[in-house]
PDB file of N, CA and C in Angstrom:
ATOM      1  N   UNK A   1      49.343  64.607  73.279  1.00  0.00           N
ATOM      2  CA  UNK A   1      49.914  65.908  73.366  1.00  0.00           C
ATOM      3  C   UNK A   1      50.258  66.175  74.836  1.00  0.00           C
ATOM      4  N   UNK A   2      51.109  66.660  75.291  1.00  0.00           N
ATOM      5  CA  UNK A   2      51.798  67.264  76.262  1.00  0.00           C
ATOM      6  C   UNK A   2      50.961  68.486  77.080  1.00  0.00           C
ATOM      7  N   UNK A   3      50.683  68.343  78.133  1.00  0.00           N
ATOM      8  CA  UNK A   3      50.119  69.419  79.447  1.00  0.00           C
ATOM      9  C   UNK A   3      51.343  70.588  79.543  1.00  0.00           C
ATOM     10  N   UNK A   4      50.742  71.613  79.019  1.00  0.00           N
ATOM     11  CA  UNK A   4      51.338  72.942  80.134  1.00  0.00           C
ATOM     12  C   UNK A   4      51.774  73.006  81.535  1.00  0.00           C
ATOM     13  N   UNK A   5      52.814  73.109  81.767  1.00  0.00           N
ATOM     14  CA  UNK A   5      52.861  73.160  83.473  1.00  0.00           C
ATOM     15  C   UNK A   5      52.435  74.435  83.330  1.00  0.00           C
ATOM     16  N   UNK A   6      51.886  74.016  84.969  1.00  0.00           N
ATOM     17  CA  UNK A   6      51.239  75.114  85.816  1.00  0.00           C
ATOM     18  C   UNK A   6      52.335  76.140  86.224  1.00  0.00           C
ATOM     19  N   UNK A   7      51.826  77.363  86.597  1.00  0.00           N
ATOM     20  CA  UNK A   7      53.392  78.246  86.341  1.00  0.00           C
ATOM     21  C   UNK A   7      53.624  77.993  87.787  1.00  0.00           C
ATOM     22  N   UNK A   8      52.406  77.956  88.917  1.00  0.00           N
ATOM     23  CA  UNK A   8      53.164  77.512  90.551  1.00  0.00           C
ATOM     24  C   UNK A   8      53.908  76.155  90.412  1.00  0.00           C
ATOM     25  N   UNK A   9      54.078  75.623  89.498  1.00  0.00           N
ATOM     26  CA  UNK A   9      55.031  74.699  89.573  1.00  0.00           C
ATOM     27  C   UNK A   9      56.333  74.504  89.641  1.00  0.00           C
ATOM     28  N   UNK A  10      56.832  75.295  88.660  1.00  0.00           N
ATOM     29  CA  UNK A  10      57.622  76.133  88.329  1.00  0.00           C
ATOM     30  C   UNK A  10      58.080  77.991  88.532  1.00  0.00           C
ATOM     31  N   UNK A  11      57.520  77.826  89.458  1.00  0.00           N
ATOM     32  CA  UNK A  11      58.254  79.651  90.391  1.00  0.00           C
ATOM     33  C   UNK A  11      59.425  79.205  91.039  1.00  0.00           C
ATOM     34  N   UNK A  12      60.186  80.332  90.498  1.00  0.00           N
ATOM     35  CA  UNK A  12      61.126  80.833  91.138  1.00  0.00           C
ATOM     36  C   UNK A  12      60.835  81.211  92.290  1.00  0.00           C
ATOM     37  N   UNK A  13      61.961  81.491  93.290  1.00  0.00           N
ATOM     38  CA  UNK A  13      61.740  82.212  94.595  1.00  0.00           C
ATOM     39  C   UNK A  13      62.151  83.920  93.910  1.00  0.00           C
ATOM     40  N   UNK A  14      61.583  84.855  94.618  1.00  0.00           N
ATOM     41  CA  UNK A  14      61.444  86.345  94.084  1.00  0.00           C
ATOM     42  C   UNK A  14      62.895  86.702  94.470  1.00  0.00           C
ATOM     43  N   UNK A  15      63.491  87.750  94.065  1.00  0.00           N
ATOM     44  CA  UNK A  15      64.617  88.077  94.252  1.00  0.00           C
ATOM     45  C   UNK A  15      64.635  89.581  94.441  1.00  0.00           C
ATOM     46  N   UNK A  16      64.847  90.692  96.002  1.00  0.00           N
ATOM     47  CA  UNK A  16      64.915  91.375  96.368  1.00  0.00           C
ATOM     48  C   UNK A  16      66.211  91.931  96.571  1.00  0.00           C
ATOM     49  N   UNK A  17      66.151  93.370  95.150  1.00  0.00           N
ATOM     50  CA  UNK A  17      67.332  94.117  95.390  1.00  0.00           C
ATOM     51  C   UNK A  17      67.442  95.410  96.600  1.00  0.00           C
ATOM     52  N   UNK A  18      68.573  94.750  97.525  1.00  0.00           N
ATOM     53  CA  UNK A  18      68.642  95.991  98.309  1.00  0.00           C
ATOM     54  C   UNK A  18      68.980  97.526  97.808  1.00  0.00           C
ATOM     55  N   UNK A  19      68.438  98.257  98.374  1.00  0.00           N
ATOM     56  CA  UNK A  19      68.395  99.607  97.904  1.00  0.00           C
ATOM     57  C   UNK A  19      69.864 100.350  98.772  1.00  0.00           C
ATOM     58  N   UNK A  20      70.191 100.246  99.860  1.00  0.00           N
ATOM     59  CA  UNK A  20      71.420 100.472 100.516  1.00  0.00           C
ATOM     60  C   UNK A  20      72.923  99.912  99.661  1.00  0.00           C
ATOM     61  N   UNK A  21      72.724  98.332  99.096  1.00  0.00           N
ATOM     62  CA  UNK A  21      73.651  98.303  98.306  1.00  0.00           C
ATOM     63  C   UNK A  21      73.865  98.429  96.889  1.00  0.00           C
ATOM     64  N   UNK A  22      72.929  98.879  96.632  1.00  0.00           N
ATOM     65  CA  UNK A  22      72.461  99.823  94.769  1.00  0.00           C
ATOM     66  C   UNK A  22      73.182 101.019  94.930  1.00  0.00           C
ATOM     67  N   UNK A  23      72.973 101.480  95.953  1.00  0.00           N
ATOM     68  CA  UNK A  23      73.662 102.988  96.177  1.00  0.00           C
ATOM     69  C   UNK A  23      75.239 102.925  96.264  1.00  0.00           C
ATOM     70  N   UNK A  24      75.875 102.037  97.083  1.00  0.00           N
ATOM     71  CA  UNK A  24      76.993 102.125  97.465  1.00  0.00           C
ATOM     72  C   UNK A  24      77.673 101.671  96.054  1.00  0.00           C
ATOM     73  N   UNK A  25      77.339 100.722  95.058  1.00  0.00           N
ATOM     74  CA  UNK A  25      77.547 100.286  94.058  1.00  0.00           C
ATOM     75  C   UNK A  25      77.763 101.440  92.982  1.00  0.00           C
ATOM     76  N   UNK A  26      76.965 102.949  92.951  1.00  0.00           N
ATOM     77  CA  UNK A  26      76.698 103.418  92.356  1.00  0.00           C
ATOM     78  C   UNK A  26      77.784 104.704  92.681  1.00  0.00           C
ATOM     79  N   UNK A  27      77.726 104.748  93.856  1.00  0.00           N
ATOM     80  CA  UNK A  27      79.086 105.972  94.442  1.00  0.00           C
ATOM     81  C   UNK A  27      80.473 105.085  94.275  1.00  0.00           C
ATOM     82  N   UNK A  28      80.588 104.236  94.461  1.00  0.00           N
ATOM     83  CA  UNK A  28      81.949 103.479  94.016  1.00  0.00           C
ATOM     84  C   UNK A  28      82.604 103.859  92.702  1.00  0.00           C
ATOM     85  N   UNK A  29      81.551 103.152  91.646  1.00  0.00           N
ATOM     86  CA  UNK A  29      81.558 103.776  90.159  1.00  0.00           C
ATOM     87  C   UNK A  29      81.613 104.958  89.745  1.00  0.00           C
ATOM     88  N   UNK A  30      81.026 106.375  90.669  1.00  0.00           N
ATOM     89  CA  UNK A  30      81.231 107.103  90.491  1.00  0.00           C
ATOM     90  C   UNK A  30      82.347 107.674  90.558  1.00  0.00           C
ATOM     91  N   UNK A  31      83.224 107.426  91.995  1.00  0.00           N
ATOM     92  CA  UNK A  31      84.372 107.626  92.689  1.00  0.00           C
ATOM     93  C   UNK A  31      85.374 107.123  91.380  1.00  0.00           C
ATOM     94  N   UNK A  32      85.049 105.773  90.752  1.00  0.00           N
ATOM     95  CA  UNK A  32      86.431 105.696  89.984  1.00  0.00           C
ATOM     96  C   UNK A  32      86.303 106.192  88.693  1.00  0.00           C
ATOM     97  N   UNK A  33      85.137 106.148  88.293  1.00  0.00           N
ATOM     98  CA  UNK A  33      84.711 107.182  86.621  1.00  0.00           C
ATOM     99  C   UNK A  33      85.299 108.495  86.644  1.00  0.00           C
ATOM    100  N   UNK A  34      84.921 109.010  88.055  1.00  0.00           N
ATOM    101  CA  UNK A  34      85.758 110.538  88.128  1.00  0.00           C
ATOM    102  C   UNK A  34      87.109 111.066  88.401  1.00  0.00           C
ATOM    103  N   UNK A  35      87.480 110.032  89.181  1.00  0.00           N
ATOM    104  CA  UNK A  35      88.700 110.563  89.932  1.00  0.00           C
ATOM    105  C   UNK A  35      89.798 109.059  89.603  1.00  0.00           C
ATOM    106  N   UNK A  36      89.881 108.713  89.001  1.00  0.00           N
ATOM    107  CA  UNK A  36      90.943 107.629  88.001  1.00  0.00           C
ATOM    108  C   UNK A  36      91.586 108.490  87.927  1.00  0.00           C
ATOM    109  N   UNK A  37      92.950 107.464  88.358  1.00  0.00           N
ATOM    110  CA  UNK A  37      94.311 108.417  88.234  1.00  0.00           C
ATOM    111  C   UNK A  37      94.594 108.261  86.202  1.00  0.00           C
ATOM    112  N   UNK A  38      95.151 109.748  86.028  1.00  0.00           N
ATOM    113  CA  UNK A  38      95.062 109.864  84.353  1.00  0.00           C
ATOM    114  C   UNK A  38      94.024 108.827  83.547  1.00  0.00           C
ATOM    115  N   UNK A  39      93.500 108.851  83.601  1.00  0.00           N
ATOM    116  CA  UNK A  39      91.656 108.548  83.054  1.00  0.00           C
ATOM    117  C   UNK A  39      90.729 108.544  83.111  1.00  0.00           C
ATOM    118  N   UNK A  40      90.087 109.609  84.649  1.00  0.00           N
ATOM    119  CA  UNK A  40      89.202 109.895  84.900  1.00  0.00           C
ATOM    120  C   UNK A  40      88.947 111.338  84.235  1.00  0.00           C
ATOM    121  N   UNK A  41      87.572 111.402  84.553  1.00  0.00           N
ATOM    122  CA  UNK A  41      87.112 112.380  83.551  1.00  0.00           C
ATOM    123  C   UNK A  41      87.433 113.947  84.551  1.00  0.00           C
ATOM    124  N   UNK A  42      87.257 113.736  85.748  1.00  0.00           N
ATOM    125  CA  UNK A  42      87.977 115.191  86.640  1.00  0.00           C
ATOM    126  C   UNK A  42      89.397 115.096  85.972  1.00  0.00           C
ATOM    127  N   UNK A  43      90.166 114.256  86.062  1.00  0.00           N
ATOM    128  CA  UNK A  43      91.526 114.282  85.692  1.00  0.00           C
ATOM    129  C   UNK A  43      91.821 114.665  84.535  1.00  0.00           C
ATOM    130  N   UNK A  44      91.287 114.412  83.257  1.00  0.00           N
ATOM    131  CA  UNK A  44      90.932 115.023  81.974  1.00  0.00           C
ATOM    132  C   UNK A  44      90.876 116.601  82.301  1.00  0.00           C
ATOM    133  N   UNK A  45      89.754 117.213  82.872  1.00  0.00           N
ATOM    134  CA  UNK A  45      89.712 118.779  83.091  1.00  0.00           C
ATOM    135  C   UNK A  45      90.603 119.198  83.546  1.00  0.00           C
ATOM    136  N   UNK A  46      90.910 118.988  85.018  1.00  0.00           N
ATOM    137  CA  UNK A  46      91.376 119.364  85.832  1.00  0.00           C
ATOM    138  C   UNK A  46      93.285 118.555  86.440  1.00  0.00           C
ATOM    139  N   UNK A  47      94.027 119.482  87.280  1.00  0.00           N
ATOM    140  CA  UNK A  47      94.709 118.775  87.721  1.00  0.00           C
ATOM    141  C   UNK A  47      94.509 118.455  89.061  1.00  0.00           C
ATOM    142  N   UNK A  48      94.219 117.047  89.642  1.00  0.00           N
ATOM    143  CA  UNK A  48      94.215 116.401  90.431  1.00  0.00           C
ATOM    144  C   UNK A  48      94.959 115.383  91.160  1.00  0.00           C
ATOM    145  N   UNK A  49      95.475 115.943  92.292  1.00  0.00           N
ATOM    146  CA  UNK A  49      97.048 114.954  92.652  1.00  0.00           C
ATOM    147  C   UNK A  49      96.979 113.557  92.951  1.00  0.00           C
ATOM    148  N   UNK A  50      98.268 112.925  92.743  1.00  0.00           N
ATOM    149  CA  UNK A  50      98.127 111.582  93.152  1.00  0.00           C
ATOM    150  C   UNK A  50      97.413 111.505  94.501  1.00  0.00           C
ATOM    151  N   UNK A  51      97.349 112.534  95.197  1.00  0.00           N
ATOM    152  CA  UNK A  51      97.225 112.464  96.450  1.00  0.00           C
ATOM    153  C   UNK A  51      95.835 111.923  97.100  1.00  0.00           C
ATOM    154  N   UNK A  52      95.017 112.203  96.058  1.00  0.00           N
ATOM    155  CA  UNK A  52      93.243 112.078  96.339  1.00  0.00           C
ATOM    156  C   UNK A  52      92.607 111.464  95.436  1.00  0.00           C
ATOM    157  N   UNK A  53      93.933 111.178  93.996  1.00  0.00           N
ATOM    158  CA  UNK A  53      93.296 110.176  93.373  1.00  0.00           C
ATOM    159  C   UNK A  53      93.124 108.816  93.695  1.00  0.00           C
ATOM    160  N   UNK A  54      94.397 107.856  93.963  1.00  0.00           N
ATOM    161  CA  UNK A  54      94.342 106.359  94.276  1.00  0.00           C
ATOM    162  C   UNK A  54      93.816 106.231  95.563  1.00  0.00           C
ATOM    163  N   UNK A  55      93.864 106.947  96.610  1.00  0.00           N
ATOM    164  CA  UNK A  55      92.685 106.560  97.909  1.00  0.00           C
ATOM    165  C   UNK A  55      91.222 107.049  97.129  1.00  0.00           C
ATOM    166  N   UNK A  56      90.923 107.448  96.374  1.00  0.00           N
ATOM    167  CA  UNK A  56      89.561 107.611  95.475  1.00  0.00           C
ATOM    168  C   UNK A  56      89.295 106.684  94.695  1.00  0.00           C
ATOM    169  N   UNK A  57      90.409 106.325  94.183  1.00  0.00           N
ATOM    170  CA  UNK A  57      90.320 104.621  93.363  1.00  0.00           C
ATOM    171  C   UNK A  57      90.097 103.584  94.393  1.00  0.00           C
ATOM    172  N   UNK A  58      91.084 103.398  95.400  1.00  0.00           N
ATOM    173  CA  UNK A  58      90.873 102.490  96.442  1.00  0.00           C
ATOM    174  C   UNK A  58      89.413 102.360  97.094  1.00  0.00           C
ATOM    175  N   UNK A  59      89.577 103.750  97.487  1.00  0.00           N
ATOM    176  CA  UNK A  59      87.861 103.864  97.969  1.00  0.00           C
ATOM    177  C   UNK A  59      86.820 103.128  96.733  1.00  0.00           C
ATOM    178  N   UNK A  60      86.548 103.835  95.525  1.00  0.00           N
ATOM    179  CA  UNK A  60      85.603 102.913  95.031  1.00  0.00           C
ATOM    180  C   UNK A  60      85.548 101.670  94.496  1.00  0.00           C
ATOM    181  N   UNK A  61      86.897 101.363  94.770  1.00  0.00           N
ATOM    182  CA  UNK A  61      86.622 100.140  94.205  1.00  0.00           C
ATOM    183  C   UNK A  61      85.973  98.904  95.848  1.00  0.00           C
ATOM    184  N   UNK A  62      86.208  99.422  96.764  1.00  0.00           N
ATOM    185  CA  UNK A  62      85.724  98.750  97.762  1.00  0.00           C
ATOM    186  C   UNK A  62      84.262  99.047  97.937  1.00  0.00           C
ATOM    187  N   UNK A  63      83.681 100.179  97.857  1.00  0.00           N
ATOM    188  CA  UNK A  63      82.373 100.423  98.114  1.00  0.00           C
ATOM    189  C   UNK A  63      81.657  99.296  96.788  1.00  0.00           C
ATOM    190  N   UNK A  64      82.582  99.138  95.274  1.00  0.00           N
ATOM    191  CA  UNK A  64      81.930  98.214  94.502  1.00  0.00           C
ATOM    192  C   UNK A  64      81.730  97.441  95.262  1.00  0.00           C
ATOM    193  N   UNK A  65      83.043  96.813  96.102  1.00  0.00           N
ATOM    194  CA  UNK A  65      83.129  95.100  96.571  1.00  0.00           C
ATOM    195  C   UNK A  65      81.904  94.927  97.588  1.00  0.00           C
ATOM    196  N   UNK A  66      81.613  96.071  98.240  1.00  0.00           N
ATOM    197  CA  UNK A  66      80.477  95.192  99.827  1.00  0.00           C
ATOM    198  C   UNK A  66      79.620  95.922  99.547  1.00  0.00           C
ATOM    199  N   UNK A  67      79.505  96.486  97.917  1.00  0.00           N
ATOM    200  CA  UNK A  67      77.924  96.798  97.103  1.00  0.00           C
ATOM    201  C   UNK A  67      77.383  95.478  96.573  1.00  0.00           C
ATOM    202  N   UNK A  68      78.423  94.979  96.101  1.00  0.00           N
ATOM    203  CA  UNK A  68      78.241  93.675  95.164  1.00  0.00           C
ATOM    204  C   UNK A  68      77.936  92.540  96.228  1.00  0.00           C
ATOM    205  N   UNK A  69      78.495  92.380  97.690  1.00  0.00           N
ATOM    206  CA  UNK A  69      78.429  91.392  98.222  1.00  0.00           C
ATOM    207  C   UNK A  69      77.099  90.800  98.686  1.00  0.00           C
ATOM    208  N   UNK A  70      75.710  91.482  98.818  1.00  0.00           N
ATOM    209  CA  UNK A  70      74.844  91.193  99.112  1.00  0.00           C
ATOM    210  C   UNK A  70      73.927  92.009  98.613  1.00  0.00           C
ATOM    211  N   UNK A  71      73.861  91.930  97.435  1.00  0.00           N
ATOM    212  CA  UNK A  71      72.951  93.033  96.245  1.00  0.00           C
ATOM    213  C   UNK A  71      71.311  92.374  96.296  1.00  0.00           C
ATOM    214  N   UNK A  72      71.745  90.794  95.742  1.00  0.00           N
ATOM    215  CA  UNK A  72      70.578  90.077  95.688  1.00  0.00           C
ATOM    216  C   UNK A  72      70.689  89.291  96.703  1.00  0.00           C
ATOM    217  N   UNK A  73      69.250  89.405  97.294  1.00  0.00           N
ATOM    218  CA  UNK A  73      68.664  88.789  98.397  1.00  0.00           C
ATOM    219  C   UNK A  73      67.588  87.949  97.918  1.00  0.00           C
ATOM    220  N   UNK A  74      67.117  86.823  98.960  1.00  0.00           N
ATOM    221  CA  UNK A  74      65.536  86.175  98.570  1.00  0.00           C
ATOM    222  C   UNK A  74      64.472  86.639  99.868  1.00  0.00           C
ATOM    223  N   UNK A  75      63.304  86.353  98.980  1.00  0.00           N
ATOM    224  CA  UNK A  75      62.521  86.398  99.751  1.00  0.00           C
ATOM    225  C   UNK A  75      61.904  85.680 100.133  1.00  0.00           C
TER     226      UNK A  75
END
């Protein structure tokens, strides 16, 4: 019959989520959930001009990108 490995044999290295880029990840998404030009949900209520929508799209979709770029770290 076959031995159990030992679980220190088999560890992973731990994986530390930054909290600075959780956030920025999270206002990005927010930025485009709300303010999407004709499909955001402000835009639904309200009228909101091209003017503050696509630099609001632009904006979150970049805060996604250098949220996402170094999310997971090791330790």
């Amino acid at each position: 019959m076959a031995k159990a490995n030992k679980p220190g044999n088999n560890s992973k290295p731990k994986v530390k989520i930054g909290f600075f880029n959780l956030l920025l990840i999270l206002a990005g998404a927010d930025l485009i959930l709300l303010l999407a030009p004709n499909v955001g949900i402000l835009n639904s209520l309200f009228y909101i001009g091209d003017l503050i929508s696509w630099p609001a799209l632009i904006a979150g979709s970049a805060l996604l990108v250098f949220g996402f770029r170094e999310l997971y770290r090791k330790r």
